[in-house]
Protein backbone atom coordinates (compact mmCIF):
# COMPACT_ATOMS: atom_id res chain seq x y z
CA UNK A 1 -72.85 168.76 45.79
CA UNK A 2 -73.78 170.82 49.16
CA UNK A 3 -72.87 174.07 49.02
CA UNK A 4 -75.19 175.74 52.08
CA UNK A 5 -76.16 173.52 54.88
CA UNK A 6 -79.53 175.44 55.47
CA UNK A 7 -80.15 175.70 51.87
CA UNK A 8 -79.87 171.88 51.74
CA UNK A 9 -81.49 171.62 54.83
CA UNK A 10 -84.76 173.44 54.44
CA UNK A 11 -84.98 171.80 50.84
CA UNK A 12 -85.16 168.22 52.23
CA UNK A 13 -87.04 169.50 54.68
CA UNK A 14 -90.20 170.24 52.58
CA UNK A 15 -89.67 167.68 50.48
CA UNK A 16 -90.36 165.20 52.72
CA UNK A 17 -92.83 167.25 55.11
CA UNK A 18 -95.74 165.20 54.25
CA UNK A 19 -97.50 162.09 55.97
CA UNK A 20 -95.65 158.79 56.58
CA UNK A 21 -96.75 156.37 53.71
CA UNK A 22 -99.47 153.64 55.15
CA UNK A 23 -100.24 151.78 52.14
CA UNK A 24 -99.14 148.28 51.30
CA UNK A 25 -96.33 148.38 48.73
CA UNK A 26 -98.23 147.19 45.41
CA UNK A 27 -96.28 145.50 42.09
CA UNK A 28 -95.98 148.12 39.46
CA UNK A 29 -98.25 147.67 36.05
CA UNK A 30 -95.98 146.86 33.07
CA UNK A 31 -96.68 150.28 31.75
CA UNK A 32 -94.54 151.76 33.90
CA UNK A 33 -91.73 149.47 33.12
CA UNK A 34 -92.43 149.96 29.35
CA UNK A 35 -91.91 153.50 29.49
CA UNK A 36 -89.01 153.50 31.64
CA UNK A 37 -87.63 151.27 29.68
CA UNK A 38 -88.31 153.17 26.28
CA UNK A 39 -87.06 156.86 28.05
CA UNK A 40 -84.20 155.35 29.86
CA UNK A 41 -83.08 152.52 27.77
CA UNK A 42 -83.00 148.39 28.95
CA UNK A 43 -80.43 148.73 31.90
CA UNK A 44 -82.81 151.35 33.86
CA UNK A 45 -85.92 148.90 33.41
CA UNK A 46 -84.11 146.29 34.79
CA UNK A 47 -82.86 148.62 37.74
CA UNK A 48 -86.80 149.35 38.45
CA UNK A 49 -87.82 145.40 38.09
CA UNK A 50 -84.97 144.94 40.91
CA UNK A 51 -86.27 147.51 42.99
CA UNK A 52 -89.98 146.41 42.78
CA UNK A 53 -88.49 143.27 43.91
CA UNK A 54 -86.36 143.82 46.84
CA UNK A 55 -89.45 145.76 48.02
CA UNK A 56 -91.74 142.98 47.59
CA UNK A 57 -89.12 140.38 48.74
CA UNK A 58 -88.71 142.17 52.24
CA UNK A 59 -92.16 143.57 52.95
CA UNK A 60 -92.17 141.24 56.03
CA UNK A 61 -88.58 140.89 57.72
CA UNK A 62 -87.50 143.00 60.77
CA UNK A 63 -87.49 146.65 60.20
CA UNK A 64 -83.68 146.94 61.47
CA UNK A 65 -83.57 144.21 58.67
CA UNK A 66 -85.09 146.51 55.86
CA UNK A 67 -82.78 149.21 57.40
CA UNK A 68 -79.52 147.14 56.47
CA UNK A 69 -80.65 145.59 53.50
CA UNK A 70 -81.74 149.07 52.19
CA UNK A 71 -78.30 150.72 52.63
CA UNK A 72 -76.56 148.03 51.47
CA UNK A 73 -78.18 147.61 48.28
CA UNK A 74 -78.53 151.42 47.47
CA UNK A 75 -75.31 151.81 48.27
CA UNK A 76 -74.25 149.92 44.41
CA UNK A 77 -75.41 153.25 42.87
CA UNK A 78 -72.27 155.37 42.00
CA UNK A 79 -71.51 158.63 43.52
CA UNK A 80 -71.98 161.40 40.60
CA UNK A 81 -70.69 164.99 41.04
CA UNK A 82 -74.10 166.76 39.91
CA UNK A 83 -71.65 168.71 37.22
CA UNK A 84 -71.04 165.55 35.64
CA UNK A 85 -74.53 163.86 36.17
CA UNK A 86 -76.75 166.77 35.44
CA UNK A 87 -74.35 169.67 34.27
CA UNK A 88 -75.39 171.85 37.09
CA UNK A 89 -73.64 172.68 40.26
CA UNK A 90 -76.45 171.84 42.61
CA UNK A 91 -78.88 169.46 41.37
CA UNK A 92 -81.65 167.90 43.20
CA UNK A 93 -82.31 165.01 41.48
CA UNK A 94 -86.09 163.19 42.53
CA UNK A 95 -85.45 159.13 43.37
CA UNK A 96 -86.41 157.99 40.02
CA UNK A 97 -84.26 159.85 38.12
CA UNK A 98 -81.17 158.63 40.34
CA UNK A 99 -82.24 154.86 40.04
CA UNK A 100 -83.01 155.42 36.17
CA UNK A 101 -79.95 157.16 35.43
CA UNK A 102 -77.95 155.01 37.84
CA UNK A 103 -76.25 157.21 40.50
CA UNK A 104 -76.00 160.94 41.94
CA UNK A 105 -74.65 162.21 45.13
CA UNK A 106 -74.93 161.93 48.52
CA UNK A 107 -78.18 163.58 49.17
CA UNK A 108 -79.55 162.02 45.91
CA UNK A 109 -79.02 158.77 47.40
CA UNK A 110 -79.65 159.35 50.44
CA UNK A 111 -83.19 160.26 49.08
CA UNK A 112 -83.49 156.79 47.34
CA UNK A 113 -82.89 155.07 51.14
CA UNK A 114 -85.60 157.11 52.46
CA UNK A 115 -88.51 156.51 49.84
CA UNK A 116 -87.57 152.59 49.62
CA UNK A 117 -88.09 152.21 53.22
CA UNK A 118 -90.85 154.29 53.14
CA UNK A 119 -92.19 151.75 50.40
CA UNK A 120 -90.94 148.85 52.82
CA UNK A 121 -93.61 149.94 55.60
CA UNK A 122 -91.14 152.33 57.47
CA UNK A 123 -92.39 155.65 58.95
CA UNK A 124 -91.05 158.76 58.12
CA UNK A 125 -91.09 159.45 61.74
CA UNK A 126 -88.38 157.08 61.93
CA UNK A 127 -86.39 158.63 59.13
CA UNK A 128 -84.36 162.04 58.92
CA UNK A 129 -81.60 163.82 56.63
CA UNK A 130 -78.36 164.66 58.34
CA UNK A 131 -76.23 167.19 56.74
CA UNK A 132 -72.80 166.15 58.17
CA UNK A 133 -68.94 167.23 57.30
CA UNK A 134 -66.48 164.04 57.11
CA UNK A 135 -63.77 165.35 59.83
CA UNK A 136 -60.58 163.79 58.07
CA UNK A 137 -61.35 165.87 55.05
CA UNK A 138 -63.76 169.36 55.35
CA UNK A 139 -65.99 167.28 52.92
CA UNK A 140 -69.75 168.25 52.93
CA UNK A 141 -71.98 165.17 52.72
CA UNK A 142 -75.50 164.16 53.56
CA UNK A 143 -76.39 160.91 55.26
CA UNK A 144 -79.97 159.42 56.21
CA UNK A 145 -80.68 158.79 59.96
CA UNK A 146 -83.01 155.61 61.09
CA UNK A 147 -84.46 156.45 64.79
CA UNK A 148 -85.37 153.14 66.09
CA UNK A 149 -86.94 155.11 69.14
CA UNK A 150 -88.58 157.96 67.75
CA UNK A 151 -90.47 158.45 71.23
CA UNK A 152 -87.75 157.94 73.41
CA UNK A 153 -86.54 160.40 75.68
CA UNK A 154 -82.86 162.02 73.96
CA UNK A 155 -80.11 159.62 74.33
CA UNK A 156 -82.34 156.62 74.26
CA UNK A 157 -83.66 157.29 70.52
CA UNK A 158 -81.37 154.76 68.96
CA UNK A 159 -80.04 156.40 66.00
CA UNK A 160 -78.63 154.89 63.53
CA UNK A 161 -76.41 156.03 59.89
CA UNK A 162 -77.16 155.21 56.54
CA UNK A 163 -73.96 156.29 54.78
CA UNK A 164 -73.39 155.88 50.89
CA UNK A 165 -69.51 155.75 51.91
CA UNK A 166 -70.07 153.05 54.37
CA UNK A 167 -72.15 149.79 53.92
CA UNK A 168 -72.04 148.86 58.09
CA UNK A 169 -74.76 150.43 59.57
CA UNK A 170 -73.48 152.03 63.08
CA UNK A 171 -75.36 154.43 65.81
CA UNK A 172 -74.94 157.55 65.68
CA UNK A 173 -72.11 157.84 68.68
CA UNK A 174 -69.92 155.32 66.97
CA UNK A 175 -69.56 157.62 64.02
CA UNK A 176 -67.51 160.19 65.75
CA UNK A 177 -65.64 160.57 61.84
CA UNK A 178 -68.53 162.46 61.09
CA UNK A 179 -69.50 166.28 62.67
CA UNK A 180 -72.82 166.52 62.80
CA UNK A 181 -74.75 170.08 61.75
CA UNK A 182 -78.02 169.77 61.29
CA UNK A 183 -80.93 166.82 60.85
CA UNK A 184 -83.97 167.23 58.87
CA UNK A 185 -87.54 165.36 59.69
CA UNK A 186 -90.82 165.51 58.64
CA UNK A 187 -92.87 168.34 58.82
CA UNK A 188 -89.84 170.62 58.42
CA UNK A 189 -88.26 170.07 61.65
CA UNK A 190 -85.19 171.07 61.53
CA UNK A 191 -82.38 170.15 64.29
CA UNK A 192 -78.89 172.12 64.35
CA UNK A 193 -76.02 170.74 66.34
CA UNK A 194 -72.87 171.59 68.08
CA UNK A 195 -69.64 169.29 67.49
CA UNK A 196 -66.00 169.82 67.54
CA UNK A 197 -65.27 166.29 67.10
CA UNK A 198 -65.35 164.96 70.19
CA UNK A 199 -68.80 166.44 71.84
CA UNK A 200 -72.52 166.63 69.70
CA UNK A 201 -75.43 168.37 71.36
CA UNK A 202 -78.32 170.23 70.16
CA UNK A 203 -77.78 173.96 69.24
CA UNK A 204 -81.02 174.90 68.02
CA UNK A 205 -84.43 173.54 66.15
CA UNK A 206 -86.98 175.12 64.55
CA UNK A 207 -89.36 174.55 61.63
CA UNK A 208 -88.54 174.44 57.71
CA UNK A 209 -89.24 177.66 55.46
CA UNK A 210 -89.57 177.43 51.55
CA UNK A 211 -86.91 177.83 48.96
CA UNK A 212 -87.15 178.29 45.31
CA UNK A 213 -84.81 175.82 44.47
CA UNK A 214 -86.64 173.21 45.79
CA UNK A 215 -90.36 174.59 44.77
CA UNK A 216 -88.94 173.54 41.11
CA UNK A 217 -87.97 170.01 42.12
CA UNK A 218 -91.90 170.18 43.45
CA UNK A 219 -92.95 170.77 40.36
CA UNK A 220 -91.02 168.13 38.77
CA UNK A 221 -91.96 165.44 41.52
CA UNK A 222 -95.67 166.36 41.08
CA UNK A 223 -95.39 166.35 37.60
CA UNK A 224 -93.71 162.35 37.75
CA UNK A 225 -96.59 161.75 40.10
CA UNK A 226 -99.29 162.40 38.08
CA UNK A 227 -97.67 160.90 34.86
CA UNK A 228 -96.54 157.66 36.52
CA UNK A 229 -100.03 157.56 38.13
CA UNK A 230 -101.36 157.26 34.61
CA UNK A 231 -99.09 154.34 33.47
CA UNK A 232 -99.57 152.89 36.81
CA UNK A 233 -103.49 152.09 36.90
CA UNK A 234 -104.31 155.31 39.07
CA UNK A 235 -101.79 154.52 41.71
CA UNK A 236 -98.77 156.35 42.35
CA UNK A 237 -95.21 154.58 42.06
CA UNK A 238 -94.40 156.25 45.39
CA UNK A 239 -90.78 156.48 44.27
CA UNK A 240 -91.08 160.27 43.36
């Protein structure tokens, strides 16, 4: 659940302020399937084994291609209310735990889209969070942006949605059911907008600051790292 834009906002902002991934996706050593499969039971190893294949089946198509394949195929795991997931109110689940435990909200799955492309060869330059509000409803949600133009001068960036509601993904301007507030990129940039529906522009950006909340999903992610590290022959699963 989103309850504070900037709150959600600055806390995807650090988590993913960090250096694009460069490394060539690598299979994972049965060790790590063994113990997912012990902690999590037989349905969440078999949920890994199909992620460590769609990554290694689409290393090599079109990255618009990994874009649409990616959304479409994370978009099978169930929206959870974090209440009923994780009995909390505002749970930040890391992307193993939502693809072990099969589902979470928006922004948990959203998280999921951005680490398998990341895993698929795409830059985090090309990726952002987008904490939007669905205009037929008030809803909060959180969606992940692909820019196909990171470089590009504004209004020729090519921005696309990856939307756990919707499989199609549109650009940006075609989903006018959505207000934008704010979009969140790597190294804590952090972009605030203006839109009453039927006009978006920029209001304001600035750089990310630290919150508690998401220093303890830090310390969990660090602590995955170095554990799946282990079980992985030294190498990080890069799903954390």
């Amino acid at each position: 659940m989103i309850h504070r834009a900037i709150t959600i906002g600055l806390a995807a902002a650090i988590i993913w302020a960090g250096p694009a991934f460069s490394a060539k996706f690598e299979p994972w050593h049965e060790n790590v399937f063994a113990y997912v499969k012990q902690e999590f039971g037989d349905e969440a190893e078999e949920r890994m084994r199909f992620v460590e294949k769609f990554i290694l089946d689409n290393q090599d198509i079109p990255e618009m291609e990994k874009v649409i394949k990616t959304n479409e195929v994370s978009n099978h795991l169930p929206w959870i209310a974090d209440a009923a997931h994780w009995k909390e109110s505002d749970y930040w689940a890391t992307p193993l735990e939502t693809i072990t435990t099969f589902g979470g909200d928006c922004e948990d799955i959203a998280l999921v889209k951005w680490v398998i492309l990341n895993n698929l060869g795409v830059s985090s330059e090309n990726l952002a969070l987008a904490y939007v509000k669905i205009k037929a409803t008030g809803e909060d949600h959180m969606v992940l942006l692909y820019v196909a133009k990171p470089d590009a001068p504004a209004g020729q960036k090519e921005v696309y949605v990856l939307d756990n509601y919707v499989d199609e993904v549109k650009l940006a301007e075609e989903r006018m059911d959505l207000l934008a507030v704010l979009a969140l990129g790597t190294e804590g940039r952090i972009v605030l907008f203006n839109d009453d529906g039927e006009n978006r522009s920029v209001k304001a950006s600035y750089t990310g600051r630290k919150v508690k909340k998401v220093e303890d999903l830090l310390a969990r992610v660090r602590e995955n790292r170095e554990k799946f590290a282990e079980l992985n022959g030294g190498r990080s699963l890069m799903l954390e």
